[in-house]
C-alpha atoms as a PDB file:
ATOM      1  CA  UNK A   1      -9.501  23.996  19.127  1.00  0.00           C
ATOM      2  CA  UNK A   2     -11.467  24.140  15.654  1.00  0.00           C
ATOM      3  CA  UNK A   3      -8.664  26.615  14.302  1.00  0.00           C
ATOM      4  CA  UNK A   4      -6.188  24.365  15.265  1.00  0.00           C
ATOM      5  CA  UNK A   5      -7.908  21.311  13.764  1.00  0.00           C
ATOM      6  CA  UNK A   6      -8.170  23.307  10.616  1.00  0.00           C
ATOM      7  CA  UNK A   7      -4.616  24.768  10.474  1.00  0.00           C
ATOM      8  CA  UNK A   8      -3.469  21.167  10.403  1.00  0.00           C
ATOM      9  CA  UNK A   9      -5.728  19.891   8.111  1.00  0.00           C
ATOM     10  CA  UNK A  10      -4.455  22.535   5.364  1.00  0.00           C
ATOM     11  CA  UNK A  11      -1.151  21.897   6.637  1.00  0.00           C
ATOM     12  CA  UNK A  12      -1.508  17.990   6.115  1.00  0.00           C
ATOM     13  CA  UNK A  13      -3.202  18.223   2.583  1.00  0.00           C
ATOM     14  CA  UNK A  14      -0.498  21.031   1.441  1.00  0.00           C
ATOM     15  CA  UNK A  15       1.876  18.739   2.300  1.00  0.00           C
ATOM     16  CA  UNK A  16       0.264  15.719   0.491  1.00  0.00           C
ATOM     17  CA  UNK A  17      -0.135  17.598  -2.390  1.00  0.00           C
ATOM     18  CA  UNK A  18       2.590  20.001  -2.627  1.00  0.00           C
ATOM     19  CA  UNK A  19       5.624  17.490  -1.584  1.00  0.00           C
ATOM     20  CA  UNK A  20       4.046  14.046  -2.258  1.00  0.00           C
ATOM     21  CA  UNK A  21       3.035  14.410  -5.664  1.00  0.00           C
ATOM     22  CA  UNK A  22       5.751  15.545  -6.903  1.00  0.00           C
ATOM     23  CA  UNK A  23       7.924  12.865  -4.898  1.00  0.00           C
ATOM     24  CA  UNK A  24       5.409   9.934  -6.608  1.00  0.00           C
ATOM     25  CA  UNK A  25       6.057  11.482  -9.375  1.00  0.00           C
ATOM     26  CA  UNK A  26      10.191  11.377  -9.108  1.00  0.00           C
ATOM     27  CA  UNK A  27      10.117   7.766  -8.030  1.00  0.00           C
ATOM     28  CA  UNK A  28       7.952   6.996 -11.154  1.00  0.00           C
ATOM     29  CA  UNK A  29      10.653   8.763 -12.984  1.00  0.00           C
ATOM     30  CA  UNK A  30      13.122   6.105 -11.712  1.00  0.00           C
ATOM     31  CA  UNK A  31      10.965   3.085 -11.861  1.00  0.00           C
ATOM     32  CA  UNK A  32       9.859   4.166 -15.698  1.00  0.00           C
ATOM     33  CA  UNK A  33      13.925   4.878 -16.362  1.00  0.00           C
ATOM     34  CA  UNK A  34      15.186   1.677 -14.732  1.00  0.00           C
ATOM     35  CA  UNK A  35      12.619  -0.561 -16.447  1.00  0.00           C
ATOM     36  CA  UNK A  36      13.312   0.503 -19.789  1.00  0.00           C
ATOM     37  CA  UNK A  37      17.157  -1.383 -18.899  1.00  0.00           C
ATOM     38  CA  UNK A  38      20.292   0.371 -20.947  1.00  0.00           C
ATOM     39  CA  UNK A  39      21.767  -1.241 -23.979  1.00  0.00           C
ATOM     40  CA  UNK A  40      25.143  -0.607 -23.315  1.00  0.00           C
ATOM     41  CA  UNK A  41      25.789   1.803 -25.673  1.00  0.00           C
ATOM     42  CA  UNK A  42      27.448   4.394 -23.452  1.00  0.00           C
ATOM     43  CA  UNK A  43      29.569   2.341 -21.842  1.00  0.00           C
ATOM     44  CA  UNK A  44      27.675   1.797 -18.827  1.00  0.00           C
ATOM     45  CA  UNK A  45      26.541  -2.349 -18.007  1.00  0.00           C
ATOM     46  CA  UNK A  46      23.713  -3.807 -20.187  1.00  0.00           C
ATOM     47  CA  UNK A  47      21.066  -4.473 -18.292  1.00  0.00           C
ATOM     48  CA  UNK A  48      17.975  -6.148 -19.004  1.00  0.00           C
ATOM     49  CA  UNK A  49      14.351  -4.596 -19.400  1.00  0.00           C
ATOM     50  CA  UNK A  50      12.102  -4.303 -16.578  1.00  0.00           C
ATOM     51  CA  UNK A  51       8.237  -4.783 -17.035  1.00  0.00           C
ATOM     52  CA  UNK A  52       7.159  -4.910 -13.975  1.00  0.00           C
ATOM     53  CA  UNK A  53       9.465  -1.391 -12.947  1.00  0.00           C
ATOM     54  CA  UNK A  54       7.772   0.093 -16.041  1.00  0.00           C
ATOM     55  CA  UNK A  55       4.494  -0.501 -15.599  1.00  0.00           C
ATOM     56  CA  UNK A  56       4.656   1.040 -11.929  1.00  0.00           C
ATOM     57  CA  UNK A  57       5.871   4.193 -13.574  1.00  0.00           C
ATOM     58  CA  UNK A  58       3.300   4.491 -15.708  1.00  0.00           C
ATOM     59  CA  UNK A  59       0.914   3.459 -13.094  1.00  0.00           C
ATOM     60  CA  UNK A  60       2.377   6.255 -10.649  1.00  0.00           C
ATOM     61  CA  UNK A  61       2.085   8.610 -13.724  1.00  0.00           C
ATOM     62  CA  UNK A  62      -1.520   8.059 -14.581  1.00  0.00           C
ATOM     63  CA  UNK A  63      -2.532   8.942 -10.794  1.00  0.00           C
ATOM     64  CA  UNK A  64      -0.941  11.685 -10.329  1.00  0.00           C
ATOM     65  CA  UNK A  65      -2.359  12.914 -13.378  1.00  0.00           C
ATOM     66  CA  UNK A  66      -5.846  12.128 -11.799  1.00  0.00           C
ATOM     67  CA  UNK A  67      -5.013  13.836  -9.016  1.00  0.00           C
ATOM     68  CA  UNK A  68      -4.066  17.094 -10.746  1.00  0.00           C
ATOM     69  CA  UNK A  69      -6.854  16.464 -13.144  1.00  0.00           C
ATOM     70  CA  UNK A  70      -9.380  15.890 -10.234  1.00  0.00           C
ATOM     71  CA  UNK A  71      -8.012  19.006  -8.640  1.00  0.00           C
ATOM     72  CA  UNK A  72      -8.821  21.174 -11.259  1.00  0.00           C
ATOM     73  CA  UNK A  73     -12.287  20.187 -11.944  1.00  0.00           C
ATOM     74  CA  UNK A  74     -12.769  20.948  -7.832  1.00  0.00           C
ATOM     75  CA  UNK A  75     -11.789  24.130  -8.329  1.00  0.00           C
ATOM     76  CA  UNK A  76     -13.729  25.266 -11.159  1.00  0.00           C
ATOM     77  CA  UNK A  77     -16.960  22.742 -10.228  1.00  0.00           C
ATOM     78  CA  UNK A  78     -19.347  25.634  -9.471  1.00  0.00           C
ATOM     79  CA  UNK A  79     -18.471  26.966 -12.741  1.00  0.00           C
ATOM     80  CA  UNK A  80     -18.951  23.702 -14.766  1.00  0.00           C
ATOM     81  CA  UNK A  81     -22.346  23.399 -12.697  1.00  0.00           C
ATOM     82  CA  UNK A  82     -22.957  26.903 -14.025  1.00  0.00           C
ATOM     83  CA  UNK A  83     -22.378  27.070 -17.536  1.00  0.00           C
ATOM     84  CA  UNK A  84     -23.399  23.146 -18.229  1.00  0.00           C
ATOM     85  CA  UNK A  85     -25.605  22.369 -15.079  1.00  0.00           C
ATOM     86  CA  UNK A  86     -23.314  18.956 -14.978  1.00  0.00           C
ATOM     87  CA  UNK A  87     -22.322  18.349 -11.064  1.00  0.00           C
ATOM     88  CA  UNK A  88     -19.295  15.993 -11.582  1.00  0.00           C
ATOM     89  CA  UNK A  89     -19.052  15.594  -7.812  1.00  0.00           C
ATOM     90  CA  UNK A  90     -23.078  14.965  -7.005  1.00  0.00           C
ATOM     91  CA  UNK A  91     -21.886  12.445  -4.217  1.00  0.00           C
ATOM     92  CA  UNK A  92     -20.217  15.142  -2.031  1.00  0.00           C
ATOM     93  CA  UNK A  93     -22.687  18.499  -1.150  1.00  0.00           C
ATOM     94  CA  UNK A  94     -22.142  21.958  -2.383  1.00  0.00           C
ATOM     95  CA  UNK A  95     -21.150  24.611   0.369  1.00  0.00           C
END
């Protein structure tokens, strides 16, 4: 039963991170795109700006940059602990 727990956790956090980053990322495409509002210049309807659309896509831009940025400094944390003896993670425990 422990394999089978652990096949599914992979398979949960593979698809977390390899489908729903990229999809918060694509919908803060949109919200970014749709907030900035069109000014009619190629023909299609003027519409007005959006703060509040904008800031979301910025907002779902900044965390999935943590994410990815948080990712990589898992990955190479026994290095960084090597070379500079800084744990950035001291609140979870080293295998």
């Amino acid at each position: 039963m422990a394999y089978l727990e652990s096949i599914l956790t992979v398979l949960g956090i593979g698809l977390l991170l390899g489908a729903g980053l990229p999809a918060l990322f694509a919908v803060g495409l949109v919200a970014h795109a749709r907030g900035a509002g069109n000014d009619g210049s190629d023909g299609d309807p003027v519409v007005a700006p959006q703060p509040a659309l904008k800031f979301l896509g910025i907002a779902l831009f900044v965390f999935v940059g943590w994410v990815i940025l948080t990712a990589v400094l898992w990955i190479t944390r026994a290095t960084i602990i090597h070379h500079t003896g800084v744990d950035l993670f001291p609140f979870l425990p080293e295998k």
